[in-house]
N, C-alpha and C. Protein backbone atom coordinates (compact mmCIF):
# COMPACT_ATOMS: atom_id res chain seq x y z
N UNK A 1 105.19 135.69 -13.25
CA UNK A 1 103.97 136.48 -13.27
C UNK A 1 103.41 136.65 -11.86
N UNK A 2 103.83 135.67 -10.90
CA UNK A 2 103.06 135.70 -9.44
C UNK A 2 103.78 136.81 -8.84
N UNK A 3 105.44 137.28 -9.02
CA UNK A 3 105.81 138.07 -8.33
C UNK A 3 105.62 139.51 -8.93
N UNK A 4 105.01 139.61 -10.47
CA UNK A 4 104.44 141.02 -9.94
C UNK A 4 103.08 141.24 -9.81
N UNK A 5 102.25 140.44 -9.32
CA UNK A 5 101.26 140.02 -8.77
C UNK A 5 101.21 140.80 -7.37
N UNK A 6 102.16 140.24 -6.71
CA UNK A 6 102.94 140.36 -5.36
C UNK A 6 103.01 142.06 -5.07
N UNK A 7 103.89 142.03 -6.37
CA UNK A 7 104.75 143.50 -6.34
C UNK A 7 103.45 144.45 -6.91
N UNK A 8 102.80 144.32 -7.50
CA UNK A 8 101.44 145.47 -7.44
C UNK A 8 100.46 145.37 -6.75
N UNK A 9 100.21 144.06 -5.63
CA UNK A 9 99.30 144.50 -4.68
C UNK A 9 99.88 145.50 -3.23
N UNK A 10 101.40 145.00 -3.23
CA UNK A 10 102.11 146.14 -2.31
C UNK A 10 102.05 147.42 -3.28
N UNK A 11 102.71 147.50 -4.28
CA UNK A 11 102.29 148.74 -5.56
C UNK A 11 101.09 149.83 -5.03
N UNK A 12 99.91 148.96 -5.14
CA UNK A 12 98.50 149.62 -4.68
C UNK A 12 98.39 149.68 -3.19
N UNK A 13 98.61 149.34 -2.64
CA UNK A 13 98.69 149.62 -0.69
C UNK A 13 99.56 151.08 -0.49
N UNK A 14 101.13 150.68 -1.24
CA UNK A 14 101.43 152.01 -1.30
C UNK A 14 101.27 153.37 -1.22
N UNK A 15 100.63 152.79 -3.15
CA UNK A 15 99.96 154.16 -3.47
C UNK A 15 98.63 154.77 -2.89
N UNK A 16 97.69 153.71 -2.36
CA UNK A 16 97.08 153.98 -1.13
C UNK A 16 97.53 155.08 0.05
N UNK A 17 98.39 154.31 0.61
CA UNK A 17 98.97 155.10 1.53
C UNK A 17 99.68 156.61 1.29
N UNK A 18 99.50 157.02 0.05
CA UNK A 18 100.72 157.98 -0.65
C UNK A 18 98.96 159.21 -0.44
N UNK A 19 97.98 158.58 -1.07
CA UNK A 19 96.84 158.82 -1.28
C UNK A 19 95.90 159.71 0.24
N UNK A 20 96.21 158.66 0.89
CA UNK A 20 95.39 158.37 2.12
C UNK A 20 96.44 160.17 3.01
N UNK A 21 97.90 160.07 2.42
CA UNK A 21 98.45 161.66 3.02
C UNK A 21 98.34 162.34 2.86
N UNK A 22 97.76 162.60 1.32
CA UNK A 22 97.38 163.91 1.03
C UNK A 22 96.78 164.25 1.74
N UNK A 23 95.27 163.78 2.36
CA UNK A 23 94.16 164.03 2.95
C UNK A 23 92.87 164.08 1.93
N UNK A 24 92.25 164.35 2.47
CA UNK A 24 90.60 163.82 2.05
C UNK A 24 90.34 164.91 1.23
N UNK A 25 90.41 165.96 1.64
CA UNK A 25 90.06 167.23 0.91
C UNK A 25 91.12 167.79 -0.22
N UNK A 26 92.02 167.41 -0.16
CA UNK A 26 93.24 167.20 -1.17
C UNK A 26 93.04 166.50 -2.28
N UNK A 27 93.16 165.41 -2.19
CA UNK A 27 93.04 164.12 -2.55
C UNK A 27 92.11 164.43 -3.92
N UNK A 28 93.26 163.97 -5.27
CA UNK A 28 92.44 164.17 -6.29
C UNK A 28 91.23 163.00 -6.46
N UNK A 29 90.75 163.17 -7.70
CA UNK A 29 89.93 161.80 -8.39
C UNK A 29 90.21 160.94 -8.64
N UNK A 30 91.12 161.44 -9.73
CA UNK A 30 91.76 160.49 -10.53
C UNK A 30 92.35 159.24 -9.75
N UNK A 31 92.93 159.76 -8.40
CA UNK A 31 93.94 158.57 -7.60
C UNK A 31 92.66 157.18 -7.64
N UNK A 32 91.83 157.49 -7.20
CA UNK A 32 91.23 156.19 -6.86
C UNK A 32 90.72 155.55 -8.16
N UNK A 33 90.47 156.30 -9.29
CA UNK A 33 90.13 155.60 -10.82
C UNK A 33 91.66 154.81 -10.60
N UNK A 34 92.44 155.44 -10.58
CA UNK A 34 94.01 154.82 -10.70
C UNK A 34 94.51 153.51 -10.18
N UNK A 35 93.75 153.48 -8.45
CA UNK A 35 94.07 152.40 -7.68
C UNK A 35 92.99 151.41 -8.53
N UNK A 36 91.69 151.80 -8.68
CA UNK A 36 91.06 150.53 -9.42
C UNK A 36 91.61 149.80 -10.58
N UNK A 37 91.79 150.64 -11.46
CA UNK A 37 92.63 150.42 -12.32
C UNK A 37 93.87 149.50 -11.91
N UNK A 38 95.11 149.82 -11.12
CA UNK A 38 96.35 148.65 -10.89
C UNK A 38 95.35 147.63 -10.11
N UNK A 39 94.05 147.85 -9.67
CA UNK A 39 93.56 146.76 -9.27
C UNK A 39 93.33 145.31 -9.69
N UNK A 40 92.58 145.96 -10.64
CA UNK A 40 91.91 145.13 -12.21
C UNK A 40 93.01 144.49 -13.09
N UNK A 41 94.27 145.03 -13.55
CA UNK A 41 95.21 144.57 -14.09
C UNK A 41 95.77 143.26 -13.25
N UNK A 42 95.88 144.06 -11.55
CA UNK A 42 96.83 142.91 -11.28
C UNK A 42 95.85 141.46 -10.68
N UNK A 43 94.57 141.29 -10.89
CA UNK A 43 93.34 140.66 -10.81
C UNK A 43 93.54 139.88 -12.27
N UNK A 44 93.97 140.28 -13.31
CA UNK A 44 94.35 139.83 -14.40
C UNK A 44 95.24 139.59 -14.76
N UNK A 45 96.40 139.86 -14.04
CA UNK A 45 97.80 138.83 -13.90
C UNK A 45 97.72 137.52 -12.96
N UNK A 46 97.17 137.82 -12.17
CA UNK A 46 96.75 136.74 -10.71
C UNK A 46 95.86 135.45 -11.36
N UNK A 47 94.69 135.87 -12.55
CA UNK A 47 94.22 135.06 -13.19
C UNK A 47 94.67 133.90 -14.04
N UNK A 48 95.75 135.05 -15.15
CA UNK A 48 96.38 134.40 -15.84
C UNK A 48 97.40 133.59 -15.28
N UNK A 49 97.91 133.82 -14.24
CA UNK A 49 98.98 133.33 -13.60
C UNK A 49 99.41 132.15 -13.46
N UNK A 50 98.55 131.49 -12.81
CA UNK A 50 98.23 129.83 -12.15
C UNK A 50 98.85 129.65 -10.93
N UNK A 51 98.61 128.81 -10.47
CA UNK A 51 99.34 127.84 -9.21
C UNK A 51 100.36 129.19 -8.60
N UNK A 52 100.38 129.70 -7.77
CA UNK A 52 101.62 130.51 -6.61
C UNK A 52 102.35 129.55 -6.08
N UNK A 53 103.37 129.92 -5.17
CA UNK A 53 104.40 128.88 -4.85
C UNK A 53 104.24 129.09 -3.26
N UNK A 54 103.74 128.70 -2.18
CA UNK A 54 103.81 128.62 -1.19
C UNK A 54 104.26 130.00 -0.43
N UNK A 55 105.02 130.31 -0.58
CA UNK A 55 105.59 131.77 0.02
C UNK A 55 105.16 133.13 -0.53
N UNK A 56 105.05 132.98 -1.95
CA UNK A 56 104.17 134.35 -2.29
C UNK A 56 102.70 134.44 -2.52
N UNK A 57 101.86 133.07 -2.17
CA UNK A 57 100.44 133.06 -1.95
C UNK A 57 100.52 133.90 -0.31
N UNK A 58 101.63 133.35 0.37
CA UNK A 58 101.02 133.97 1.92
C UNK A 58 101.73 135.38 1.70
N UNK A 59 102.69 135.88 0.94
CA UNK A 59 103.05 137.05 0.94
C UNK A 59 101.82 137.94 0.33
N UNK A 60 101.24 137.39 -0.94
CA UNK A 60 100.14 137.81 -1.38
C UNK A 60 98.73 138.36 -0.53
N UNK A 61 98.73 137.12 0.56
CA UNK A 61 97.31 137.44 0.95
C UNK A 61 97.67 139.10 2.09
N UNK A 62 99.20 138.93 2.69
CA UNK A 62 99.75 140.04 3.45
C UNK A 62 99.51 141.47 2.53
N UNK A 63 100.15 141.47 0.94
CA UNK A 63 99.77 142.42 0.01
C UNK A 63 98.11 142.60 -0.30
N UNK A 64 97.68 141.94 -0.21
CA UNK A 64 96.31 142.39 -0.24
C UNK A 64 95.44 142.55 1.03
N UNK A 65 95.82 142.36 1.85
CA UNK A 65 95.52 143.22 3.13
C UNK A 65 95.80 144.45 3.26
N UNK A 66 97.03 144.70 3.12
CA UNK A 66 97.72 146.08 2.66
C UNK A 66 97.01 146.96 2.04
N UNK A 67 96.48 146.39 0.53
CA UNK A 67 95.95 147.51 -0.79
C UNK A 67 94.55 146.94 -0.34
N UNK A 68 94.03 146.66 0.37
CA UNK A 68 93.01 146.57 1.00
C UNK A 68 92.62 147.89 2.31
N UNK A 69 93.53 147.75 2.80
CA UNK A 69 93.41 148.84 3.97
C UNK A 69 93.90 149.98 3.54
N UNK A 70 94.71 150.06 3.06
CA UNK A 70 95.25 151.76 2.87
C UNK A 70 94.47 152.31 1.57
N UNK A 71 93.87 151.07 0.29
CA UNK A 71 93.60 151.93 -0.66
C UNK A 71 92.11 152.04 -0.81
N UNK A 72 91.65 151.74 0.37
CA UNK A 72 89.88 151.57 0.52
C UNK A 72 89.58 152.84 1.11
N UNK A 73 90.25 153.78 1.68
CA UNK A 73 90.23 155.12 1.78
C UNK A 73 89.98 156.04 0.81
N UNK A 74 90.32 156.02 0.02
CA UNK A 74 90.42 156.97 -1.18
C UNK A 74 89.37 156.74 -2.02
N UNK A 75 89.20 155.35 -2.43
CA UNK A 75 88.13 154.13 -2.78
C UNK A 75 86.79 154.97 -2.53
N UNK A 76 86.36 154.90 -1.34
CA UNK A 76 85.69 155.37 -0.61
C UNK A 76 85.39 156.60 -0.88
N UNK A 77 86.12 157.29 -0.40
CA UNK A 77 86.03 158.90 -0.37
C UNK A 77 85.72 159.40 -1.79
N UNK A 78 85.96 158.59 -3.17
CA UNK A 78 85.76 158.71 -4.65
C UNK A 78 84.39 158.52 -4.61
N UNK A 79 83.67 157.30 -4.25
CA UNK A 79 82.61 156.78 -4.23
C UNK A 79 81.85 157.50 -3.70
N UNK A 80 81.97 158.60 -2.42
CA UNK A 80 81.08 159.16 -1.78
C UNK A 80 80.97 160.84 -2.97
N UNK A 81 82.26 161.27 -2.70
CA UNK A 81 82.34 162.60 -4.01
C UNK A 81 81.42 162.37 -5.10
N UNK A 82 81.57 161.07 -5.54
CA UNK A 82 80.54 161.09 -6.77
C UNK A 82 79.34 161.05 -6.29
N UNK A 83 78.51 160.62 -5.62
CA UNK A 83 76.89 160.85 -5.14
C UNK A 83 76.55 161.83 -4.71
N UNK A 84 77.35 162.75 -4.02
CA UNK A 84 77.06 164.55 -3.74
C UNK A 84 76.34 164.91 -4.28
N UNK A 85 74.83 164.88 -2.97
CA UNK A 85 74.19 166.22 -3.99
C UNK A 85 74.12 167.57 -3.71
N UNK A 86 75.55 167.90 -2.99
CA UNK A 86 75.89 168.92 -2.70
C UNK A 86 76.27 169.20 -3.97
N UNK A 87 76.81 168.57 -5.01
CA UNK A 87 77.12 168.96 -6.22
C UNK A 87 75.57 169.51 -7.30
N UNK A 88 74.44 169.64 -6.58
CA UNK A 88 72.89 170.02 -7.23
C UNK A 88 71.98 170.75 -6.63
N UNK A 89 73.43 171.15 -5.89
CA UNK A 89 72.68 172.23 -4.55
C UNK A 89 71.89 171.89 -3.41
N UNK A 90 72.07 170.40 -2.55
CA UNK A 90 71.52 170.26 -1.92
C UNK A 90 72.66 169.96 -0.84
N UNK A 91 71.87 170.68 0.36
CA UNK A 91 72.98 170.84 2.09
C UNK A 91 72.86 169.20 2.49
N UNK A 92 73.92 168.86 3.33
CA UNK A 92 73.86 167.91 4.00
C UNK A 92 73.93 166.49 3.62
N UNK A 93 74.78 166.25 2.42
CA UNK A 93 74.74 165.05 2.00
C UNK A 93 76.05 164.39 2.66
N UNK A 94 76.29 163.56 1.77
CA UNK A 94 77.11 162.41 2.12
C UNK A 94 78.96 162.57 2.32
N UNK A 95 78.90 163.99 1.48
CA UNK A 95 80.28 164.71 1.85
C UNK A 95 80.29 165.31 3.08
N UNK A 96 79.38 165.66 4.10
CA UNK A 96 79.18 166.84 4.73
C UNK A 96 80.01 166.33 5.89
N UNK A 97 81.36 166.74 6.34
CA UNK A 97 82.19 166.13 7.37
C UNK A 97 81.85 166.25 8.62
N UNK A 98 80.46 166.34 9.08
CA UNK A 98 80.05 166.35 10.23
C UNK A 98 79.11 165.53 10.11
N UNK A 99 79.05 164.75 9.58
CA UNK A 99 77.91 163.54 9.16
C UNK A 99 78.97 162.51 9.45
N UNK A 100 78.86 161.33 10.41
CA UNK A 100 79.25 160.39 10.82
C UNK A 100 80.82 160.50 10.66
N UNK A 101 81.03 161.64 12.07
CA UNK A 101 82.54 161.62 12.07
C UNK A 101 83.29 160.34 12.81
N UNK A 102 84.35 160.17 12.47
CA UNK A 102 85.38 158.70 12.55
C UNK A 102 85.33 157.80 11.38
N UNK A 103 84.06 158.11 11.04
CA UNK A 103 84.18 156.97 9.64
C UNK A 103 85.72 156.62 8.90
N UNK A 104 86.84 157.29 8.73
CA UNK A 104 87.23 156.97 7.81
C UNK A 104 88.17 155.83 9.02
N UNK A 105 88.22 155.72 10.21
CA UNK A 105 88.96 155.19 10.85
C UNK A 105 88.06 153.44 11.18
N UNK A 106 86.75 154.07 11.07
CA UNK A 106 86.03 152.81 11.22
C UNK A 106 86.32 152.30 10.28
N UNK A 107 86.22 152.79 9.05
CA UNK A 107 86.68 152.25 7.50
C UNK A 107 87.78 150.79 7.65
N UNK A 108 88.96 151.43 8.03
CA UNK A 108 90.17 151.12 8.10
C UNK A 108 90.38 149.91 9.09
N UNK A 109 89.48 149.79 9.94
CA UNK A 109 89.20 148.33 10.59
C UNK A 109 88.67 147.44 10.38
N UNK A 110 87.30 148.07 9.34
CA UNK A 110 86.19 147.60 8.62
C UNK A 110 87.02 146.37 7.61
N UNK A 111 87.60 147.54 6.73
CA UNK A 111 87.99 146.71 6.42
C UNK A 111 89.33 145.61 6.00
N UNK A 112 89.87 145.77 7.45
CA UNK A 112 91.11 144.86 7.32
C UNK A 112 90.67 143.90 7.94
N UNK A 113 88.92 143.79 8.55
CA UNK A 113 88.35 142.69 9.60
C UNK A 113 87.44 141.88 8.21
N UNK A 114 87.00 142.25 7.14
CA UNK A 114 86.76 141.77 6.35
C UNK A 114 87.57 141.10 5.24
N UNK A 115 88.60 141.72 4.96
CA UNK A 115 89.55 141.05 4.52
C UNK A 115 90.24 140.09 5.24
N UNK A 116 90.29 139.90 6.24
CA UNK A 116 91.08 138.78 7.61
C UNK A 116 89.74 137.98 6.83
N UNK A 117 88.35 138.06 6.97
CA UNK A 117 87.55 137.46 7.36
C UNK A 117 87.32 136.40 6.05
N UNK A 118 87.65 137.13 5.00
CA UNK A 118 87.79 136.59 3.25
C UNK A 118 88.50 135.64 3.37
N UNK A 119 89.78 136.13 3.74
CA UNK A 119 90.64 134.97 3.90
C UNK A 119 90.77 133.74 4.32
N UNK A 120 90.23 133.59 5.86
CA UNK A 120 89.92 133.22 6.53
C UNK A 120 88.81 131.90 6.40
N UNK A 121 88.40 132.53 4.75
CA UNK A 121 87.22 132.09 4.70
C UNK A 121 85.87 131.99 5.47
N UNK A 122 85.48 132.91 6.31
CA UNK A 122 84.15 132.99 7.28
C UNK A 122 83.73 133.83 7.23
N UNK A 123 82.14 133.14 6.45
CA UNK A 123 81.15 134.27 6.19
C UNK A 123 80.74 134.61 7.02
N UNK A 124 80.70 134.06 8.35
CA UNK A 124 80.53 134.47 9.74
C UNK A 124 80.78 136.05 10.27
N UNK A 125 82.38 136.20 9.74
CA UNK A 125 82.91 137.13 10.58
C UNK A 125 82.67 138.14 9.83
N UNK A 126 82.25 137.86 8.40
CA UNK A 126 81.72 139.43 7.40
C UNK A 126 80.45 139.48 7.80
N UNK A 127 79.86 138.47 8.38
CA UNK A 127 78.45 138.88 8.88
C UNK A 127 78.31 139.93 10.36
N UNK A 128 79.63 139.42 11.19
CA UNK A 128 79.84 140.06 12.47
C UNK A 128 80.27 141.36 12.02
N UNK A 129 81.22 141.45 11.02
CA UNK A 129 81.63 143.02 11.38
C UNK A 129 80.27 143.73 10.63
N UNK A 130 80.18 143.30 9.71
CA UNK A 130 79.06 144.55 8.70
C UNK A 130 77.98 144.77 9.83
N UNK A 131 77.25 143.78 10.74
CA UNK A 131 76.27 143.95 11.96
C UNK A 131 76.55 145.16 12.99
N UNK A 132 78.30 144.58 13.50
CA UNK A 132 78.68 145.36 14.20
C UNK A 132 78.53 146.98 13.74
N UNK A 133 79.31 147.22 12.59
CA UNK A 133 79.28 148.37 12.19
C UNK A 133 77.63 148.92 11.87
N UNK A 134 77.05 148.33 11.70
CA UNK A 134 75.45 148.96 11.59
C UNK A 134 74.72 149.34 12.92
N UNK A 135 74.95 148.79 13.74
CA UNK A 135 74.22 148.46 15.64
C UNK A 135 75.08 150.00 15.84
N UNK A 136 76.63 149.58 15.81
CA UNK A 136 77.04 151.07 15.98
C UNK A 136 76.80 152.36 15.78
N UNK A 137 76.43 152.16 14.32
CA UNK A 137 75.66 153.80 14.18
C UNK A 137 74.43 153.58 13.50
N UNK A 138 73.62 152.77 14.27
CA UNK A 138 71.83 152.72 14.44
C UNK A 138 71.55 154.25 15.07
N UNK A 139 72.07 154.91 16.26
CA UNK A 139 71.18 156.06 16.40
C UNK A 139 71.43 156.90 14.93
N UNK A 140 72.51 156.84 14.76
CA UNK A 140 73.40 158.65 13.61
C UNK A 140 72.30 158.13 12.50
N UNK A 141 71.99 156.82 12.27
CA UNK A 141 71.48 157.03 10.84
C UNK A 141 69.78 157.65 10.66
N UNK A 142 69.38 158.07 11.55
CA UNK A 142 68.33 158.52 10.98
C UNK A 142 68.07 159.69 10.01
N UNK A 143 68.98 160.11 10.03
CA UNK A 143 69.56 161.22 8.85
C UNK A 143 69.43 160.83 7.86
N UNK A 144 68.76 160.88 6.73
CA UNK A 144 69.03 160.43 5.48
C UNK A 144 70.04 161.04 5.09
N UNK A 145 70.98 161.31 4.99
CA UNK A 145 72.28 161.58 4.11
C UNK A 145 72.97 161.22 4.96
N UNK A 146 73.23 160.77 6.49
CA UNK A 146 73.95 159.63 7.21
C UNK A 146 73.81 158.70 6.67
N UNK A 147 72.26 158.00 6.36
CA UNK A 147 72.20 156.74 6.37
C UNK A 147 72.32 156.61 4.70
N UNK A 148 72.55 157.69 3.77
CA UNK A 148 73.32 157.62 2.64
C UNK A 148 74.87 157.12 2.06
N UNK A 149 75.24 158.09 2.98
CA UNK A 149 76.79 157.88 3.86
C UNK A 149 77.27 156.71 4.42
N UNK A 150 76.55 156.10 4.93
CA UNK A 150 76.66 155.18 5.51
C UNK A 150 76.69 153.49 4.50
N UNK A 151 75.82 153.65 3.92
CA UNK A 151 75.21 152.88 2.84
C UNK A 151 76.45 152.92 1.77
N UNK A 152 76.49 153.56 1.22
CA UNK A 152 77.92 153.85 0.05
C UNK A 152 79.17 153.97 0.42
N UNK A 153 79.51 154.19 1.87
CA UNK A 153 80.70 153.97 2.58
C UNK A 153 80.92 152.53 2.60
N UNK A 154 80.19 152.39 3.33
CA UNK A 154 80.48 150.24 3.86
C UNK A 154 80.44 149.79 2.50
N UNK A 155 79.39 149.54 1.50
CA UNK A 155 79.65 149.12 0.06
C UNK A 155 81.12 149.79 -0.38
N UNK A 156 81.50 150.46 -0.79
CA UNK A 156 82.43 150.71 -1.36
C UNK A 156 83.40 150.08 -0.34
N UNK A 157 83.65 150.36 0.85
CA UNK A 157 84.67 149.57 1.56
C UNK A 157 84.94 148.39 1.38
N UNK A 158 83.60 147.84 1.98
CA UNK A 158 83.60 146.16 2.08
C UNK A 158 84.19 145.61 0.25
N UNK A 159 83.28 146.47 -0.83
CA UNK A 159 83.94 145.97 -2.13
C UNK A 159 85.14 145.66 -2.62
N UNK A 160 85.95 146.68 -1.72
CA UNK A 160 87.07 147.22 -1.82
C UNK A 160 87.67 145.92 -1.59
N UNK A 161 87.99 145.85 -0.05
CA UNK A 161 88.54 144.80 0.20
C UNK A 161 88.07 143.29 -0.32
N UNK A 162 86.91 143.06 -1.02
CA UNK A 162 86.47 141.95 -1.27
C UNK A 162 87.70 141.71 -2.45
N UNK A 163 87.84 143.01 -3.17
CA UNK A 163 88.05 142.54 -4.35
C UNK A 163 89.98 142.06 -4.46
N UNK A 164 90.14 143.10 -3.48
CA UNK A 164 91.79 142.79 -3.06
C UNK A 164 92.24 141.75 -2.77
N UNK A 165 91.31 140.72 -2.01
CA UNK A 165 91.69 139.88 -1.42
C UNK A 165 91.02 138.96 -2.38
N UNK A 166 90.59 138.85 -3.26
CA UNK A 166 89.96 138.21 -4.73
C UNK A 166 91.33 137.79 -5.51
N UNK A 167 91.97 138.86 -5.48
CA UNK A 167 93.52 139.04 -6.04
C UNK A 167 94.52 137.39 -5.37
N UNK A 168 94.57 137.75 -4.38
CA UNK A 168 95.15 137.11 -3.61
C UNK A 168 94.64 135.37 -3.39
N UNK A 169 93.40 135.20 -3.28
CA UNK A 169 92.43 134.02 -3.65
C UNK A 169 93.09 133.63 -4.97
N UNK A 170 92.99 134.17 -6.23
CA UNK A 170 92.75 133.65 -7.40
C UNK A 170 94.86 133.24 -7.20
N UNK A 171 95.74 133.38 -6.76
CA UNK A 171 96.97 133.17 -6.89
C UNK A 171 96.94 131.72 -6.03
N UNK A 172 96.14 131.48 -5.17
CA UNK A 172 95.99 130.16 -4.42
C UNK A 172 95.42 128.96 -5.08
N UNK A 173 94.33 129.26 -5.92
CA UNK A 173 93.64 128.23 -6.81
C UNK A 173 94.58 127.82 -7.93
């Protein structure tokens, strides 16, 4: 049970990455219901599982770094599509791709520095990056639909990876 544990947190990094090519504006819905979904299952194999064997706990925590970083993109980009209130006729929300451009790259450091940091165990260093990333774009947010953007980006990120690397935790206990 631990090795397809293993084999669907690379599974979801993958398909992350399969995700993350389409591009942003491509990029259906459904993919990221999808990645949550092999999320949750393999969160429930990892549970049921018990005890890992030395080599695929550390292969594990490598797979969930993985479906941590590549599938927190899409993650993301789902999470933001759905709060649009460009979808109610209002300009300038949280889709608007000139509203805190780089994000999706900050994303992608965000959170493979929070997931290191899970691991790692130091609440320290999830305290350093989430700071960091806020000090950084202290001027952009005075925008309310930046600082919308901003707000539902990092949550959904940081969740993202919390929960990947949750995966990977629960195969160690």
């Amino acid at each position: 049970m631990n090795t397809a544990v293993l084999v669907l947190l690379v599974l979801t990094g993958v398909l992350g990455l399969l995700l993350i090519a389409l591009g942003e504006r491509v990029r259906p819905p459904w993919g990221a219901v999808f990645l949550v979904g092999l999320l949750t299952l393999t969160g429930a194999l990892a549970w049921a599982g018990g005890d890992a064997p030395p080599g695929i706990a550390e292969a594990a925590a490598v797979g969930a770094v993985l479906a941590a970083v590549a599938g927190g993109g899409p993650v993301a980009t789902a999470v933001l599509r759905a709060a649009d209130p460009a979808a109610v006729g209002v300009t300038g929300g949280p889709q608007d791709p000139t509203i805190l451009r780089g994000g999706a790259w900050i994303g992608v450091l965000e959170r493979a520095a929070v997931a290191a940091s899970l691991l790692a165990g130091s609440t320290e260093g999830l305290v350093v990056v989430l700071a960091v990333k806020g000090l950084g774009r202290y001027a952009e947010l005075r925008a309310p639909a930046a600082a919308e953007r901003f707000i539902l980006g990092t949550l959904a990120s940081a969740l993202w990876a919390a929960a990947c690397v949750g995966v990977a935790v629960l195969l160690r206990a």
